[in-house]
N, C-alpha and C. Protein backbone atom coordinates (compact mmCIF):
# COMPACT_ATOMS: atom_id res chain seq x y z
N UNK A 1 7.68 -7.14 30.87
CA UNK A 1 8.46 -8.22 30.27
C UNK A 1 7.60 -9.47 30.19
N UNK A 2 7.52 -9.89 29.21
CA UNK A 2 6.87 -11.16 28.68
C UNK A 2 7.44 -12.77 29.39
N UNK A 3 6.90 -13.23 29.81
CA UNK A 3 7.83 -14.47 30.51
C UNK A 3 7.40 -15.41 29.76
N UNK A 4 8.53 -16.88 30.04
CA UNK A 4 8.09 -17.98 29.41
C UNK A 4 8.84 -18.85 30.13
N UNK A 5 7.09 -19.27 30.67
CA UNK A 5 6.74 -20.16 31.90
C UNK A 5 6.57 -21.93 31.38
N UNK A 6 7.19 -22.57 32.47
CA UNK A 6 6.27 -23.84 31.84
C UNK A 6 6.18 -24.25 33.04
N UNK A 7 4.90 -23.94 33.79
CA UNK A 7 4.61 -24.79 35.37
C UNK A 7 3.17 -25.10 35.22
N UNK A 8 2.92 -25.85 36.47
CA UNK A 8 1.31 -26.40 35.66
C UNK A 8 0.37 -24.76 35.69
N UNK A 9 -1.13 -25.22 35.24
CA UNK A 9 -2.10 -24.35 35.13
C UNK A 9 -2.05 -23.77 36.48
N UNK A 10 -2.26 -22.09 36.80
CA UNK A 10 -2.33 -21.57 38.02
C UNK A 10 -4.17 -20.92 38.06
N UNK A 11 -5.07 -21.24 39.38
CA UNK A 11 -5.63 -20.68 39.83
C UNK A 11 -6.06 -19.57 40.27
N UNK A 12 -6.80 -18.80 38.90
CA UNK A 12 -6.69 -17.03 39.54
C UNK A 12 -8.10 -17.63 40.39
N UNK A 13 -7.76 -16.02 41.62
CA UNK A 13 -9.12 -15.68 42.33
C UNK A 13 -10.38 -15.54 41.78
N UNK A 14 -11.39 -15.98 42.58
CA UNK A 14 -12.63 -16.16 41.86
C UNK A 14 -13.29 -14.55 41.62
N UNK A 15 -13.86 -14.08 40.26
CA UNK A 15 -14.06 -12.82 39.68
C UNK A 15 -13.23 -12.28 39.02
N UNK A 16 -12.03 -12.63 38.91
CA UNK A 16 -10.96 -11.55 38.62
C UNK A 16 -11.13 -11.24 37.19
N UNK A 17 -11.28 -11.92 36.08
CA UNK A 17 -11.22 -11.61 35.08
C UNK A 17 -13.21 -11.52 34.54
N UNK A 18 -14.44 -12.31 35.64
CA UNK A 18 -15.10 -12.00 35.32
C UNK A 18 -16.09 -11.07 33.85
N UNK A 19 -15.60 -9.88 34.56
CA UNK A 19 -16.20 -8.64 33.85
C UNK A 19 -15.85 -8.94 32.33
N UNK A 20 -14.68 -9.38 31.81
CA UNK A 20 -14.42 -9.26 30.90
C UNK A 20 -15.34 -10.47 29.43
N UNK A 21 -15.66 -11.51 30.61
CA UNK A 21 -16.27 -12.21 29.25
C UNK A 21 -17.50 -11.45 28.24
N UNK A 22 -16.97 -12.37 27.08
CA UNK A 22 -17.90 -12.04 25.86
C UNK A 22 -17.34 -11.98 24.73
N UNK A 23 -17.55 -11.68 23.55
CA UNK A 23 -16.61 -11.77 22.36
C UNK A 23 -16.36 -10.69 22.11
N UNK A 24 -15.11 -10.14 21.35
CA UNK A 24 -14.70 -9.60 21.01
C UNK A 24 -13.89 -9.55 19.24
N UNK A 25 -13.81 -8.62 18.26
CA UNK A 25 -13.21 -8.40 17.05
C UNK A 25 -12.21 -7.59 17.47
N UNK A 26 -11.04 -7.91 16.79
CA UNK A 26 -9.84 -7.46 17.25
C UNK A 26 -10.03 -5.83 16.17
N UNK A 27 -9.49 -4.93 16.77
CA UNK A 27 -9.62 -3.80 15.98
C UNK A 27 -8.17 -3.17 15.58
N UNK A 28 -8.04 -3.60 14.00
CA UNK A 28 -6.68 -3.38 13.54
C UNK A 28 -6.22 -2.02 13.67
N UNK A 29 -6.90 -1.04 13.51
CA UNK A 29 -6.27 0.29 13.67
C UNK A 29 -5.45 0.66 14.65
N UNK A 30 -5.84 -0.24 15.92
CA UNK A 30 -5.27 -0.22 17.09
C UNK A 30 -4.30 -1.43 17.87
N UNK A 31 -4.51 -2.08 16.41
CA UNK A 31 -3.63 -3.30 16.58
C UNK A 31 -2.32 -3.17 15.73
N UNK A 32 -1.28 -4.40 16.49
CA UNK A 32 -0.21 -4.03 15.41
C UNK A 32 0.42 -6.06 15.21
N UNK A 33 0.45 -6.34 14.26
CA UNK A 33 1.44 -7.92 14.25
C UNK A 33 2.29 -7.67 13.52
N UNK A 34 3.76 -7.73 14.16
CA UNK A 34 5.16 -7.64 13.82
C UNK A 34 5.83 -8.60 13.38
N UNK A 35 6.99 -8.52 12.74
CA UNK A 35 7.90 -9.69 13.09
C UNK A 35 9.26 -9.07 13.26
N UNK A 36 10.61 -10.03 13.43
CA UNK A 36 12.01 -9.38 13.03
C UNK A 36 12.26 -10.65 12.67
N UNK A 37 13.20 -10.75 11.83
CA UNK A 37 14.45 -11.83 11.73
C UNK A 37 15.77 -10.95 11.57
N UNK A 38 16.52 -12.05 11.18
CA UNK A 38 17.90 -11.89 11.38
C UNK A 38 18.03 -11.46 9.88
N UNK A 39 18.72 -10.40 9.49
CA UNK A 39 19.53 -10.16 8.11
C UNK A 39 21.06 -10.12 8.16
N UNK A 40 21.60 -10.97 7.24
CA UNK A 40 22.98 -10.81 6.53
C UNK A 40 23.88 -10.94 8.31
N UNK A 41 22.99 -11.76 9.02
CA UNK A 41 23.96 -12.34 10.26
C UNK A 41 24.54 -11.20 11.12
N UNK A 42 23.95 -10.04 11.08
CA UNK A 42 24.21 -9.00 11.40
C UNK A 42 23.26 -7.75 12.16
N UNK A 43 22.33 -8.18 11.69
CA UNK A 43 21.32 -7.27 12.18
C UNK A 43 19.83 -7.55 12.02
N UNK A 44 18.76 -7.09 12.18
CA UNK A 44 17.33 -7.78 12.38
C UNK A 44 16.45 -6.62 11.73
N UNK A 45 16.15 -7.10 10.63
CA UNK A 45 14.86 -6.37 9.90
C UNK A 45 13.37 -6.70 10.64
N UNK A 46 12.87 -5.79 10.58
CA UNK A 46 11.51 -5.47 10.81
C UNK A 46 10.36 -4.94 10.22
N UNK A 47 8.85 -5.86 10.20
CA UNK A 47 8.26 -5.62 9.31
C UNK A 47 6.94 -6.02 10.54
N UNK A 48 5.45 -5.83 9.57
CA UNK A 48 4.28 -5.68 9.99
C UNK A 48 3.43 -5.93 8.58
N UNK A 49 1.93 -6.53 9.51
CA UNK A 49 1.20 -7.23 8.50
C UNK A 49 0.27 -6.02 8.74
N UNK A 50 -0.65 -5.15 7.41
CA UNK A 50 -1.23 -3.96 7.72
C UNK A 50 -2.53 -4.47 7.68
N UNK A 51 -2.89 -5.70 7.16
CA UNK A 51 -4.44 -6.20 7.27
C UNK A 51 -4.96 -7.46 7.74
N UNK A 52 -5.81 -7.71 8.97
CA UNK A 52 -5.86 -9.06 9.36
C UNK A 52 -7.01 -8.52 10.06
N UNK A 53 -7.45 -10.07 10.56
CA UNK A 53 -8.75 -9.67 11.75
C UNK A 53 -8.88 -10.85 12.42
N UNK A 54 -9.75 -10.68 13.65
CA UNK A 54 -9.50 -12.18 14.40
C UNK A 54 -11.06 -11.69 15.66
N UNK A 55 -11.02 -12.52 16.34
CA UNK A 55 -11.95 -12.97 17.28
C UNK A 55 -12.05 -13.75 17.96
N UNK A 56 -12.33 -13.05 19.60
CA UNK A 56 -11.83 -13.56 20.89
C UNK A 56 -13.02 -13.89 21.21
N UNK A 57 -13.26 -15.14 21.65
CA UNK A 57 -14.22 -15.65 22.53
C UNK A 57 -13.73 -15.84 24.10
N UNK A 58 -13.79 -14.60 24.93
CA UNK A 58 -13.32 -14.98 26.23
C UNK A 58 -14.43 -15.52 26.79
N UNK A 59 -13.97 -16.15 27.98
CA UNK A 59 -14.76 -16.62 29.43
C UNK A 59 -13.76 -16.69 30.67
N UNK A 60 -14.26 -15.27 31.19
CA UNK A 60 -13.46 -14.66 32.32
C UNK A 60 -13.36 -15.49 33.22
N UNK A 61 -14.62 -16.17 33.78
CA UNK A 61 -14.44 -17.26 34.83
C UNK A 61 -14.00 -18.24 35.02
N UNK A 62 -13.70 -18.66 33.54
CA UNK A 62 -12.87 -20.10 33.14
C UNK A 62 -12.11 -19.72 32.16
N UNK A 63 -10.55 -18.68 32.03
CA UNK A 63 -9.78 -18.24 31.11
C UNK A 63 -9.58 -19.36 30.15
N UNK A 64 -9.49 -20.29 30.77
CA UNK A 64 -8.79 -21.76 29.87
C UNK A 64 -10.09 -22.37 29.12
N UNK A 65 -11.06 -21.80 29.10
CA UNK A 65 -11.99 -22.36 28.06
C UNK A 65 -12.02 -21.00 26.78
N UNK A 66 -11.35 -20.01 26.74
CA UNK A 66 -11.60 -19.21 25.97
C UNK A 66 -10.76 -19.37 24.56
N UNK A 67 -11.67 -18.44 23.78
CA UNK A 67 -10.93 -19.39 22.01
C UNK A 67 -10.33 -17.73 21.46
N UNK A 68 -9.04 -18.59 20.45
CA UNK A 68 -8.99 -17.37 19.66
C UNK A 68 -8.70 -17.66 17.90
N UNK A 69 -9.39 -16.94 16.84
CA UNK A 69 -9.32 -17.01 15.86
C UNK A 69 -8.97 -16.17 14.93
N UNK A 70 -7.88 -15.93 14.08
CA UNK A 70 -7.29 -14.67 13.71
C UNK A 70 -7.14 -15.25 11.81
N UNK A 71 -7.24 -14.43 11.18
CA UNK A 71 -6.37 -14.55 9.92
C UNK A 71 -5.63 -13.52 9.30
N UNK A 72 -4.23 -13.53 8.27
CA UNK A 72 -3.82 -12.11 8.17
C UNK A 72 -3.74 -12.70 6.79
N UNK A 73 -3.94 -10.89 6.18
CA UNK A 73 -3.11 -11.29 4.54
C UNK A 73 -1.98 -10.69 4.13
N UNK A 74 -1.64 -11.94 3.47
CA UNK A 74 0.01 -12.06 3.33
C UNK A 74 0.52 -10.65 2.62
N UNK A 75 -0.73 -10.96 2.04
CA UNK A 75 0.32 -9.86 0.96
C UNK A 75 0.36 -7.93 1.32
N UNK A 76 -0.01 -7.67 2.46
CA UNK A 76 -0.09 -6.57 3.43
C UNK A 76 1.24 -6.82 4.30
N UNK A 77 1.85 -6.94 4.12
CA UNK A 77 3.51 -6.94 4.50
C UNK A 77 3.95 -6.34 4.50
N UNK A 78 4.63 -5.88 5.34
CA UNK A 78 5.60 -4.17 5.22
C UNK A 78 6.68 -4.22 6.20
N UNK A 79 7.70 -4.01 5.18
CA UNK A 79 9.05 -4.27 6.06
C UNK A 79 9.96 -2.46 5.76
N UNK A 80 9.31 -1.55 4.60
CA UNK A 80 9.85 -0.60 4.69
C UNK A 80 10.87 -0.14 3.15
N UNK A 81 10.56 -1.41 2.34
CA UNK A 81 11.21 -1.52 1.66
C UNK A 81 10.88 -2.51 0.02
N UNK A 82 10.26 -1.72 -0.77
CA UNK A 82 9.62 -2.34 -1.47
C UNK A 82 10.43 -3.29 -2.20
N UNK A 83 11.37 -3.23 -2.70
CA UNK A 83 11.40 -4.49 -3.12
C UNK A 83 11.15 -5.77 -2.39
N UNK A 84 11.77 -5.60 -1.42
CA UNK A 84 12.02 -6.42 -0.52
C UNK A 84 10.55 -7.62 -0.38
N UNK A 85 9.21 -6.10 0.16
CA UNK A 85 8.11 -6.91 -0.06
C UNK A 85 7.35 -7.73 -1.02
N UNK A 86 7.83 -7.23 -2.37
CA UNK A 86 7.83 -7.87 -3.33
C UNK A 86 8.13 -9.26 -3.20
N UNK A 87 9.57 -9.18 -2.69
CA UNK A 87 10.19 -11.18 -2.85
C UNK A 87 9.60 -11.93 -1.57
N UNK A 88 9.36 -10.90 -0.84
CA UNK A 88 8.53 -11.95 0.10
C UNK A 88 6.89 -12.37 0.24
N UNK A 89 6.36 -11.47 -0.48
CA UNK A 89 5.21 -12.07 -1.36
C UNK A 89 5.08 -12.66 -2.14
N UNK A 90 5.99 -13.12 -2.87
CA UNK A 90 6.51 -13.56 -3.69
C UNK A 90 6.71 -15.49 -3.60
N UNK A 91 7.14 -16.20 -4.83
CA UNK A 91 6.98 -17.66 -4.80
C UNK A 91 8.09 -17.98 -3.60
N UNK A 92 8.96 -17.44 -3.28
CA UNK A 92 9.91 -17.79 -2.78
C UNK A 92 9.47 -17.63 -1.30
N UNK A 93 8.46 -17.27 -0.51
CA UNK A 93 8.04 -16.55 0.68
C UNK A 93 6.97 -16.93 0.69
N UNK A 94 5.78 -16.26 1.05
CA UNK A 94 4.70 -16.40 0.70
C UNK A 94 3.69 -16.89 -0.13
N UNK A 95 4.22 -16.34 -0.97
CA UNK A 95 3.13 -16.73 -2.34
C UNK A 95 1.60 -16.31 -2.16
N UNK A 96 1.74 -14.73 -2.23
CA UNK A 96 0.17 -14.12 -1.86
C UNK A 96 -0.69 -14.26 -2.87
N UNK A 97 0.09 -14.59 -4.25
CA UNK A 97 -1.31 -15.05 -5.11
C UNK A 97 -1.81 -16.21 -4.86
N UNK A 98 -1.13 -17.05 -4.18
CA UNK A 98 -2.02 -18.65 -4.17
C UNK A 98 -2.22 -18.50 -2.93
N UNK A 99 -1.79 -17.96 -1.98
CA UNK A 99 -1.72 -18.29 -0.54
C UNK A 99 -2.22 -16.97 0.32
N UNK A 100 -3.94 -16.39 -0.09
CA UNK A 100 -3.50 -14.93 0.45
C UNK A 100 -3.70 -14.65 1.91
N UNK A 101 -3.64 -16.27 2.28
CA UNK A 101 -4.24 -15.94 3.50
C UNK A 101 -3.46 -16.65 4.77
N UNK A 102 -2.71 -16.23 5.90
CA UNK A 102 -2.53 -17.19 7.06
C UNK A 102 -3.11 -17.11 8.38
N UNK A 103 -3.56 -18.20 8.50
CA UNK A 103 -4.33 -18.14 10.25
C UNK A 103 -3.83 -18.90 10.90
N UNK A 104 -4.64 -18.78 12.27
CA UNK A 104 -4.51 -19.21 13.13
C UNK A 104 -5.64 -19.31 13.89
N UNK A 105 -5.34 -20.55 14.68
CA UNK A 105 -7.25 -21.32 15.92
C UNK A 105 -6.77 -21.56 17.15
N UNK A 106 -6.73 -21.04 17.91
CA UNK A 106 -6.49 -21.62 19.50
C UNK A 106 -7.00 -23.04 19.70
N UNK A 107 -6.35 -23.76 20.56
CA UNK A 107 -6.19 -25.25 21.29
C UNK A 107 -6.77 -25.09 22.57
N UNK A 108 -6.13 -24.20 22.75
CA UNK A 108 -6.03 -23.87 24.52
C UNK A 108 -5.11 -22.62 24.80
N UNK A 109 -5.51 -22.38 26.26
CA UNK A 109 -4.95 -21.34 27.17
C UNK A 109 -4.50 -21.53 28.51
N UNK A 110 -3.42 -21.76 28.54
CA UNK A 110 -2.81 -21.92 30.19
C UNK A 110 -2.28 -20.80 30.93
N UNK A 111 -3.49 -20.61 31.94
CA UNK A 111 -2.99 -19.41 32.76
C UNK A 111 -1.62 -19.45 33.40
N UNK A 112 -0.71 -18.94 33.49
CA UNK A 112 0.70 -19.35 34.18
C UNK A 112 0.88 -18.15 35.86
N UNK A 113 0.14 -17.67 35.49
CA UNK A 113 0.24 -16.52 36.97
C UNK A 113 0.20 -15.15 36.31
N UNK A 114 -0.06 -14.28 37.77
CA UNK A 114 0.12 -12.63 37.34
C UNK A 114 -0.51 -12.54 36.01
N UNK A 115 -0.99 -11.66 35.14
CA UNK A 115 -1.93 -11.65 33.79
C UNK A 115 -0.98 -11.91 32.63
N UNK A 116 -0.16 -13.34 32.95
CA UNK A 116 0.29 -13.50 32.02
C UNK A 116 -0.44 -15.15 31.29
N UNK A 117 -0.48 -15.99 30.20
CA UNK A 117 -0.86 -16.85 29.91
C UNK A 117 -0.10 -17.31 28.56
N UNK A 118 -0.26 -19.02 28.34
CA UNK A 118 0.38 -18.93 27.32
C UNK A 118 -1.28 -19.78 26.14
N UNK A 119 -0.77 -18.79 25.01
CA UNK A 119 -1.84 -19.74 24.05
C UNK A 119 -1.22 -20.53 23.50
N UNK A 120 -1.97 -22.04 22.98
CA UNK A 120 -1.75 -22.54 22.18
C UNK A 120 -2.28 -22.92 21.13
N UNK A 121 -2.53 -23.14 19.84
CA UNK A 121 -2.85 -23.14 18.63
C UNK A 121 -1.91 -23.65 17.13
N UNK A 122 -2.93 -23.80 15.97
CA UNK A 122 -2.34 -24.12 15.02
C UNK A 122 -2.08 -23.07 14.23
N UNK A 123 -1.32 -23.00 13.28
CA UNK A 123 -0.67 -21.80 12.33
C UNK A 123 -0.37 -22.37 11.33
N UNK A 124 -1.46 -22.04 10.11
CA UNK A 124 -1.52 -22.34 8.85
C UNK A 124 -0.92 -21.18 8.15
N UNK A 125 -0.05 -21.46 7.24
CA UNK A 125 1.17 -20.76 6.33
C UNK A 125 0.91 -21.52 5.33
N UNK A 126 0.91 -20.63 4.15
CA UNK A 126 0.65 -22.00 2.81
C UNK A 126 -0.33 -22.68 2.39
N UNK A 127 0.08 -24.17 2.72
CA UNK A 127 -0.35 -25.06 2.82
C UNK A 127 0.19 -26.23 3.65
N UNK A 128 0.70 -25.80 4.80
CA UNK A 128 0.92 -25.87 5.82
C UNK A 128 0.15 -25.44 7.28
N UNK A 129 0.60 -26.44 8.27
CA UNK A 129 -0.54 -25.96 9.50
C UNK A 129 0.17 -26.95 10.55
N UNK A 130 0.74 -26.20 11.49
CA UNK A 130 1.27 -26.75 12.45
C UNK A 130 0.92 -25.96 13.96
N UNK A 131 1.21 -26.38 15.12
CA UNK A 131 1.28 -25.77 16.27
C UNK A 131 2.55 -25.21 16.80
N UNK A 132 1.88 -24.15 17.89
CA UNK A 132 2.39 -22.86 17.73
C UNK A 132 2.02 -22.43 19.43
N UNK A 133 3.40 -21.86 20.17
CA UNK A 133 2.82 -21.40 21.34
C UNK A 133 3.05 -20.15 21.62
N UNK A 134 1.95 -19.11 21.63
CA UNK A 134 2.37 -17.62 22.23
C UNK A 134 2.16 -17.19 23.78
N UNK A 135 3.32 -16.94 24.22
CA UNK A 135 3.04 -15.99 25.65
C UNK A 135 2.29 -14.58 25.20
N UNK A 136 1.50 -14.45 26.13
CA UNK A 136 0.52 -13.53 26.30
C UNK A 136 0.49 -12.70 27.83
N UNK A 137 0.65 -11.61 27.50
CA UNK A 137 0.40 -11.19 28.56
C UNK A 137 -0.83 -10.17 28.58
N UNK A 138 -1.76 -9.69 29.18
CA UNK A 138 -3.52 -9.46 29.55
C UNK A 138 -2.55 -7.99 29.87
N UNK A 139 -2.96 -6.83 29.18
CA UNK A 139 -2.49 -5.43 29.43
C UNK A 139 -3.67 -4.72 30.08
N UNK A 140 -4.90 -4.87 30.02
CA UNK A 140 -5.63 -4.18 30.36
C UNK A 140 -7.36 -4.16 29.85
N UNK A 141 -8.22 -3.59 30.33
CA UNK A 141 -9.50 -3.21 30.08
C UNK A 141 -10.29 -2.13 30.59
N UNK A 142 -11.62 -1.40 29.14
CA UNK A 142 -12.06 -0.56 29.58
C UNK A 142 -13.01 0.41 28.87
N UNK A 143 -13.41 1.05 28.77
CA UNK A 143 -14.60 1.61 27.83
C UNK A 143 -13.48 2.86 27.06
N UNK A 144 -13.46 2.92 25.52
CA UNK A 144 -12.82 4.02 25.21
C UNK A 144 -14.01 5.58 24.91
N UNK A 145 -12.95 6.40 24.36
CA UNK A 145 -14.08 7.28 24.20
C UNK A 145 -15.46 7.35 22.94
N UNK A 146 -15.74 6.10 22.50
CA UNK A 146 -16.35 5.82 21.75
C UNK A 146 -17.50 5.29 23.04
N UNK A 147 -17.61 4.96 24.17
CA UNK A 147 -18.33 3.47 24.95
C UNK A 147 -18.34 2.43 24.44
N UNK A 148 -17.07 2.30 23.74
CA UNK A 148 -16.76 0.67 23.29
C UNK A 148 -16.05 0.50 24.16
N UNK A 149 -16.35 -1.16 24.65
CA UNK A 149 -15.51 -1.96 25.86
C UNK A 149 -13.97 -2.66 25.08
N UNK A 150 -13.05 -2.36 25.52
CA UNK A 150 -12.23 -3.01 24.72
C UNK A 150 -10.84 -3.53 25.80
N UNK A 151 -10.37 -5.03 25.68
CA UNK A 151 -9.34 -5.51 25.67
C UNK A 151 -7.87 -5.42 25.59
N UNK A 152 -6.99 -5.44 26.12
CA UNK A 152 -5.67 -5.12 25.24
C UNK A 152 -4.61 -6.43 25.38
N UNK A 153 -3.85 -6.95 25.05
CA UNK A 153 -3.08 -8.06 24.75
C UNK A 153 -2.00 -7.74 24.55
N UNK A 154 -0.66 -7.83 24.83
CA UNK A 154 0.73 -8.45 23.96
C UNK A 154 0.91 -9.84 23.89
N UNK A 155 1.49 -10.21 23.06
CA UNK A 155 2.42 -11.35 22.79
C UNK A 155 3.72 -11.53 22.18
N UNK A 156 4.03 -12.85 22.59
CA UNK A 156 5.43 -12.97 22.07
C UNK A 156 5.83 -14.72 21.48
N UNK A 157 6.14 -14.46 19.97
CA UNK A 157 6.44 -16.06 20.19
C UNK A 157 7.49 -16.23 19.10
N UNK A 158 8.50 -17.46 19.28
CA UNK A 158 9.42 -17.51 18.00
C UNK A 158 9.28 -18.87 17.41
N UNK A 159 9.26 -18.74 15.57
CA UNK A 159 9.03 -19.73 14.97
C UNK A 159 10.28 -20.31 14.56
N UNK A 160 10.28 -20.76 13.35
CA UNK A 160 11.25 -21.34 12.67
C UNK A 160 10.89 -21.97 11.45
N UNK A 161 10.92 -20.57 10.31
CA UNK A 161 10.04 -20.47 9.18
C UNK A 161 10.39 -21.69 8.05
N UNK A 162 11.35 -21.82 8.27
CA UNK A 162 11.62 -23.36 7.74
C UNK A 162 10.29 -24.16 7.62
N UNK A 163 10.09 -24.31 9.37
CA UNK A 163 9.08 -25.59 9.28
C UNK A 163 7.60 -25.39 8.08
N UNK A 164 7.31 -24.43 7.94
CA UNK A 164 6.45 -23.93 7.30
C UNK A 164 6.63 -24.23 5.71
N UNK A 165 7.67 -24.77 5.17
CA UNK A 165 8.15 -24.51 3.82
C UNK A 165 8.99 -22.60 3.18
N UNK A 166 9.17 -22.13 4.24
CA UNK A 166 9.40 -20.81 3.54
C UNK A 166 11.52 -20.82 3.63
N UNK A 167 12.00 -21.54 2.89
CA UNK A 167 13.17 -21.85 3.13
C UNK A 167 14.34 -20.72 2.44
N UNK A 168 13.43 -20.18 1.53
CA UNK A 168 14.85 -19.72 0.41
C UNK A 168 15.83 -18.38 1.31
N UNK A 169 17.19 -19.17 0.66
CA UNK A 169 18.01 -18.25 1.29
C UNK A 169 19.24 -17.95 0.02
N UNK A 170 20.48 -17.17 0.60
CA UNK A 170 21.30 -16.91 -0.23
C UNK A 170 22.93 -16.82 0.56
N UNK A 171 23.69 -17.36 0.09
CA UNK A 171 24.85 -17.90 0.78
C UNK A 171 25.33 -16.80 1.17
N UNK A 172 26.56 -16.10 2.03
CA UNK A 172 27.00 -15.01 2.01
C UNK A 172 28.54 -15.14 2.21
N UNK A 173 29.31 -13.96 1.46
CA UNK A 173 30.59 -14.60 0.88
C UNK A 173 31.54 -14.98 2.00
N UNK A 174 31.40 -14.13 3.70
CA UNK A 174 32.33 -14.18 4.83
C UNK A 174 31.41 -15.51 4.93
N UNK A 175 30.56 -16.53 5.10
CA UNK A 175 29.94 -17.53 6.13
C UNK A 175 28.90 -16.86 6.62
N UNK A 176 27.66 -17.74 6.42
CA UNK A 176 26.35 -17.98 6.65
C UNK A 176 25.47 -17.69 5.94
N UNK A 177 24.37 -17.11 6.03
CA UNK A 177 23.36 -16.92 5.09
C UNK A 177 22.59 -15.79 5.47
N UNK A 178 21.87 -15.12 4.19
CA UNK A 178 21.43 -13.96 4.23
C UNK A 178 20.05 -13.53 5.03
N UNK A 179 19.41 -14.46 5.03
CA UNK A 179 18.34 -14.67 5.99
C UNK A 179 18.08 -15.50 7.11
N UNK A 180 17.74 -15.19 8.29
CA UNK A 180 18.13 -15.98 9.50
C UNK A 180 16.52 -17.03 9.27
N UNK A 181 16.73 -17.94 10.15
CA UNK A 181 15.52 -18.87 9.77
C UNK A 181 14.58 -18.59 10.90
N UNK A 182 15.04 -18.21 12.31
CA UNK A 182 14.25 -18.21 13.44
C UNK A 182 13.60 -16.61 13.30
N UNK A 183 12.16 -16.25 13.31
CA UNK A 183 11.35 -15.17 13.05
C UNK A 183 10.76 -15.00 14.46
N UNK A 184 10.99 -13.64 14.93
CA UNK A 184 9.69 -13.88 16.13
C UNK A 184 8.59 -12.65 16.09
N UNK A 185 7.89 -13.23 16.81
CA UNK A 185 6.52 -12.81 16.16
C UNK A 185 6.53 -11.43 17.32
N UNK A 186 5.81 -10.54 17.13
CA UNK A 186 5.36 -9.27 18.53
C UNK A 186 4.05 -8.70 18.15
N UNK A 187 3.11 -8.97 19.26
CA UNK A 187 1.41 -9.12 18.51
C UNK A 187 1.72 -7.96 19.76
N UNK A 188 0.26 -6.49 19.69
CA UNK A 188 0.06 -5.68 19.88
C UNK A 188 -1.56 -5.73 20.08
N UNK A 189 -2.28 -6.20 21.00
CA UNK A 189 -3.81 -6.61 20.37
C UNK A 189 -4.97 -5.77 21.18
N UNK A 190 -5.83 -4.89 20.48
CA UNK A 190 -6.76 -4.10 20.92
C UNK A 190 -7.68 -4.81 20.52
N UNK A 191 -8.71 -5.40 21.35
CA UNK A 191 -9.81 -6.08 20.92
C UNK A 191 -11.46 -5.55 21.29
N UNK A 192 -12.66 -5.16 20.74
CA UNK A 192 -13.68 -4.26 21.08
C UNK A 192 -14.77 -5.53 21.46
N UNK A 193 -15.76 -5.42 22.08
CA UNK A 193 -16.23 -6.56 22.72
C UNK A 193 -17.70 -6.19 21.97
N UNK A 194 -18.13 -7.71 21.41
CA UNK A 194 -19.56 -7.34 20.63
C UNK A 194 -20.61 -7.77 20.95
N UNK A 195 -20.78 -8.87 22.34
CA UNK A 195 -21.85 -9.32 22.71
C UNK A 195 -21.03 -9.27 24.50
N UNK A 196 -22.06 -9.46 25.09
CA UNK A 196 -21.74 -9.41 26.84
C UNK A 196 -20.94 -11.19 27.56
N UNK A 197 -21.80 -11.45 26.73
CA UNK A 197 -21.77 -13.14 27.27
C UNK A 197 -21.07 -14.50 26.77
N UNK A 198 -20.83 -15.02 27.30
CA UNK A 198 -20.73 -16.09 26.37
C UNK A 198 -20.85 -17.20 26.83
N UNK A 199 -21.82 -18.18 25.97
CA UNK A 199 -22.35 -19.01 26.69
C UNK A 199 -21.25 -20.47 27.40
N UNK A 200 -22.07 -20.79 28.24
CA UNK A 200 -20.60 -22.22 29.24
C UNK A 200 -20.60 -23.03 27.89
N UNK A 201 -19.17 -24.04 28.48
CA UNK A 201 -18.77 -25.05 27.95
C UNK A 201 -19.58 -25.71 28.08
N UNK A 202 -20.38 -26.93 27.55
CA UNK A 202 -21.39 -28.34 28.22
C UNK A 202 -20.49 -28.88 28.59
């Protein structure tokens, strides 16, 4: 279970995450970024972005100096249901012809205890770019059967796609509206490590 902490920065033991610094490319095959919202006030559609990539700059010894940089494209959306992806690629949503791209840059990382942490960062949608906080929780590490070293991650965070400009909705005839505005995000993250090191902060 994913928690969401707000106490100050916690002190892991010295080594613990060690081993792990160095960079890493997130490896989509083994990755997954979700979302759900709310449909027709009733129930919660679910969808996934099938193409993105990103890159972790950890530093095990100092978690809170480590960076993360991701971008996805929009228009790799999949909710299961083509039309559907259509209108949300679409001017009313997205807009993957002008907009094919959304990222995100880490700020910072606050360890909160146990291998959980929260990131923080900006999240550009559009032409839009605001901040954004995901709980994270550290699943694991280890050489697969390739002898690639690799990472694993969940997260969890909820927006409110509004802020972004993505507003359009459609009235519904009992009361409310057909699309809920609050989206939350469920990141899945396998990351393969491409250099050993990484150099200190000055």
């Amino acid at each position: 279970m994913l928690r969401n902490r707000t106490q100050n920065t916690v002190l892991f033991p010295a080594g613990r995450y060690t081993s792990l610094t160095g960079i890493y490319t997130i490896d989509p095959v083994h990755s997954t970024i979700g979302f759900s919202v709310r449909h027709a006030m009733i129930s919660n559609v679910r969808g996934r972005f099938d193409a993105f990539e990103g890159l972790l700059k950890l530093d095990g010894s100092r978690p809170e100096r480590s960076e993360v940089y991701a971008s996805v494209q929009t228009q790799s959306l999949h909710t299961g249901s083509r039309d559907r992806d259509t209108h949300l690629t679409g001017p009313d949503f997205f807009d993957s012809a002008l907009f094919p791209l959304m990222a995100f840059r880490s700020t910072g990382i606050v360890p909160v205890g146990n291998d959980d942490f929260r990131l923080v960062g900006n999240l550009r949608i559009k032409d839009v770019e605001l901040p954004v906080g995901i709980e994270i929780t550290f699943g694991g590490a280890g050489q697969d059967s390739y002898g690639q070293h690799r990472v694993g991650f969940e997260g969890r965070a909820t927006l409110r796609r509004s802020d972004w400009g993505l507003t359009w909705n459609a009235p519904l005839e009992a009361g409310g509206v057909l699309v809920g505005d609050k989206v939350t995000l469920a990141l899945d993250i396998s990351a393969v490590r491409q250099e050993q090191q990484v150099s200190p902060a000055a």
